[in-house]
Structures are given as structure tokens and as C-alpha cells.
Protein backbone atom coordinates (compact mmCIF):
# COMPACT_ATOMS: atom_id res chain seq x y z
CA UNK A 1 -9.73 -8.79 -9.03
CA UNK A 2 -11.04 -7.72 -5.86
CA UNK A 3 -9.20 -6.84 -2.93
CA UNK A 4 -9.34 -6.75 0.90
CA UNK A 5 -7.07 -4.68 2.97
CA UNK A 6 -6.12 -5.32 6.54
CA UNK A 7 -3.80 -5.05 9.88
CA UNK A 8 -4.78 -1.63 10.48
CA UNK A 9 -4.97 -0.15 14.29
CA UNK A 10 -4.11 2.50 16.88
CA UNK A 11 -0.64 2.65 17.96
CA UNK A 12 1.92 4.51 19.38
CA UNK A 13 4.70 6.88 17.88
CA UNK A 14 7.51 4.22 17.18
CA UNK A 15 5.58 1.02 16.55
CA UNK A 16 4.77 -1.05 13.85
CA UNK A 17 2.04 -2.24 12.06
CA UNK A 18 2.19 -4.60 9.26
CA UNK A 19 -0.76 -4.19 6.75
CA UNK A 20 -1.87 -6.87 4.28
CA UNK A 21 -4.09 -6.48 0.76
CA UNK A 22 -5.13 -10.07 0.07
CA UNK A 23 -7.13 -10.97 -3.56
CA UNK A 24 -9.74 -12.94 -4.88
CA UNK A 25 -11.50 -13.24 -8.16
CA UNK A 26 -8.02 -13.08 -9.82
CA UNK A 27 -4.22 -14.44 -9.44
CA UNK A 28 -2.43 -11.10 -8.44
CA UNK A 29 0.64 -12.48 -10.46
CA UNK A 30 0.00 -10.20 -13.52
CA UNK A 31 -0.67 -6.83 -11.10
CA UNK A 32 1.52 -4.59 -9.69
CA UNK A 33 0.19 -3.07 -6.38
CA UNK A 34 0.24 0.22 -4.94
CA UNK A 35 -0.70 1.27 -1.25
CA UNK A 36 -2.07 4.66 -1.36
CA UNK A 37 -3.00 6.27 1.83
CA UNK A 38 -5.69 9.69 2.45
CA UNK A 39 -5.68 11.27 5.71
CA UNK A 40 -9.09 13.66 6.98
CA UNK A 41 -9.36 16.23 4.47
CA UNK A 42 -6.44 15.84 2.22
CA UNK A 43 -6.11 13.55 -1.31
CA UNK A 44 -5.11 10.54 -1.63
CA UNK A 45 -1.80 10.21 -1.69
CA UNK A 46 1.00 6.92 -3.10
CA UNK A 47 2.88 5.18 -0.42
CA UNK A 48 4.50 2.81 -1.81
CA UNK A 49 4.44 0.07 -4.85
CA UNK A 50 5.56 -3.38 -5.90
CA UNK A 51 5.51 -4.88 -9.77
CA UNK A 52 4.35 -7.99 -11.02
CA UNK A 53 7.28 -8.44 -13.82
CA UNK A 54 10.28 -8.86 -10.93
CA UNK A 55 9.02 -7.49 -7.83
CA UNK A 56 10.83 -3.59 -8.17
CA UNK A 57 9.51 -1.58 -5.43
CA UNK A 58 8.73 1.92 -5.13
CA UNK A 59 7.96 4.49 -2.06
CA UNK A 60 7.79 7.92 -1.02
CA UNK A 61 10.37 9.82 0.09
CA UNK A 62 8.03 10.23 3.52
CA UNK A 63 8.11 6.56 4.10
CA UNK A 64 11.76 5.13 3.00
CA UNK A 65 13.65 3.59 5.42
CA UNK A 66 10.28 2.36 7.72
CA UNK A 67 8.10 1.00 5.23
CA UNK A 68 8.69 -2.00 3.24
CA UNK A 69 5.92 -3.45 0.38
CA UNK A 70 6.25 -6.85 -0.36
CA UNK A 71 4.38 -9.82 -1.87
CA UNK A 72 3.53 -13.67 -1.64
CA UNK A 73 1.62 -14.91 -5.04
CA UNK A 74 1.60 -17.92 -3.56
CA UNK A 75 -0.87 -16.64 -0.79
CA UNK A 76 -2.45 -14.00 -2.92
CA UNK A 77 -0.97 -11.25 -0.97
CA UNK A 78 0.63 -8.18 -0.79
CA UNK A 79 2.25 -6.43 2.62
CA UNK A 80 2.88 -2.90 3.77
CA UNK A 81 5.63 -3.19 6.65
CA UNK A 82 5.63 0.57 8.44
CA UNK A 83 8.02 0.66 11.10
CA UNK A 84 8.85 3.46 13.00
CA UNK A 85 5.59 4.62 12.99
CA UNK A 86 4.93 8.70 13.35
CA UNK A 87 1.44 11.10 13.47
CA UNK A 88 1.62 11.90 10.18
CA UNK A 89 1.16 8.55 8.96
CA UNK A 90 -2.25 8.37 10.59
CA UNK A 91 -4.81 7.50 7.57
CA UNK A 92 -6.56 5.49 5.83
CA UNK A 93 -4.83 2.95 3.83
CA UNK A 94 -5.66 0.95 0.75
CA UNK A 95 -4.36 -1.02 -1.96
CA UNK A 96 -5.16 -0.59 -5.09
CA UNK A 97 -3.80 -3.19 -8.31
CA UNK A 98 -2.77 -1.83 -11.96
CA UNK A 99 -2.98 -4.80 -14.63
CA UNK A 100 0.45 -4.56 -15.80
CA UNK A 101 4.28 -5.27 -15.20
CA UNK A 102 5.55 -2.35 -13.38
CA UNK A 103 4.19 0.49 -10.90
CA UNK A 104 3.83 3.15 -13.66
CA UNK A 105 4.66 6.65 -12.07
CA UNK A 106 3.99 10.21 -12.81
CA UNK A 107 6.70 12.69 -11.68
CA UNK A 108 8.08 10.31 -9.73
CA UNK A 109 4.38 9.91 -7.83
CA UNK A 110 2.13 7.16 -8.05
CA UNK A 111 -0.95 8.05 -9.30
CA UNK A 112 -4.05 6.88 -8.54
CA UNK A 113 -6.01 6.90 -11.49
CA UNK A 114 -3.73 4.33 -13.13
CA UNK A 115 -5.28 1.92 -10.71
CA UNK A 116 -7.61 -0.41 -12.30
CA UNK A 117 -8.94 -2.13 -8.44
CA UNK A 118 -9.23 -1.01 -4.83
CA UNK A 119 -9.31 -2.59 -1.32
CA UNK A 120 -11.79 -1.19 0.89
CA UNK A 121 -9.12 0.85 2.99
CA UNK A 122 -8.12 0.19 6.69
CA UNK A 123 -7.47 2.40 9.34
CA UNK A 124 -4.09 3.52 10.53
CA UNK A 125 -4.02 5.79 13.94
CA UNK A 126 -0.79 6.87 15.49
CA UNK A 127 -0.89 8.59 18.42
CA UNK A 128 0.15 8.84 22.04
């Protein structure tokens, strides 16, 4: 499967931005798929994560409450709702997809080695 990330920007503290991982090659109805996010000098990091087997979601403490992950097989795609936007979400985002039924988790994390395909990443910006 490959994948293609969008909806990225600059915005301001407080906004929203509502990013989209769209697939090809593949059905994305047997992946579960992860947004991971790295900022300028620092790892990459799990944001959040939705499963194939009943659509279970998972995020980071950081983001619950503003972001949302969700998913349409029927258009192939996967979305990252972020409201409430703040500087420290600046980054680059991208979606990744792990062949499997659920978003498999390491103390509590996702990590990114379980995940078998990556997007291409998109920019996020938050500033004033």
C-alpha cells in the first residue's frame, strides 16, 4: 500500500486543520493507521491511531480532546481532525499503516517500527 498525506499548513494558535492519508496500491480495509508526527530535532513521535477490525482509536495524552482520527474505506482514507491547535503541535505529520486488526502499542505508545508503510509527511506550522 502506498500512502499520501495531506491538509497540512500554517495557522494560528486555536485553529484547525484537518489532515487526510489517502491509499493506493491496496484497500486500507485490512490496516490499521497511525499518524505519527516529528518536530526539528526530536523523534518521531505517535499521535494518534485507528484499527481496521472495528475502528478503536487511540491518541496521546498531548492530543485528547482536539484531535480526532477517523476513516472512510469507502474513499480509501484516513483523517487527523486537530482542533484547538497549539505551538507544540508544529511538525511534520505522516501516516503510516500496520497490516493487521488493531493499533498494536508499546507502553501505551505507538511505535513506529510496527509500521509496515509511510505517507510522505505534511507540514503542520502553528504560530502567531
Amino acid at each position: 500500500v502506498q500512502l499520501q498525506a495531506s491538509g497540512g499548513g500554517l495557522v494560528q494558535p486555536g485553529a484547525s486543520l484537518r489532515l487526510s492519508c489517502t491509499a493506493s496500491g491496496s484497500t486500507l480495509d485490512n490496516y490499521s493507521i497511525g499518524w505519527f508526527r516529528q518536530a526539528p530535532g526530536k523523534e518521531r513521535k505517535g499521535v494518534s491511531c485507528i484499527s481496521s477490525r472495528d475502528g478503536d482509536t487511540y491518541s496521546t495524552d498531548s492530543v485528547k480532546g482536539r484531535f480526532t482520527v477517523s476513516r472512510d474505506n469507502a474513499k480509501n482514507t484516513v483523517y487527523l481532525q486537530m482542533n484547538s491547535l497549539k505551538p507544540e503541535d508544529t511538525a511534520v505529520y505522516y501516516c503510516a499503516a500496520i497490516s493487521g486488526a488493531v493499533c498494536y502499542l508499546r507502553n501505551s505508545m505507538l511505535v513506529p517500527a510496527y509500521f509496515d508503510a509511510w505517507g510522505q509527511g505534511t507540514q503542520v506550522t502553528v504560530s502567531s
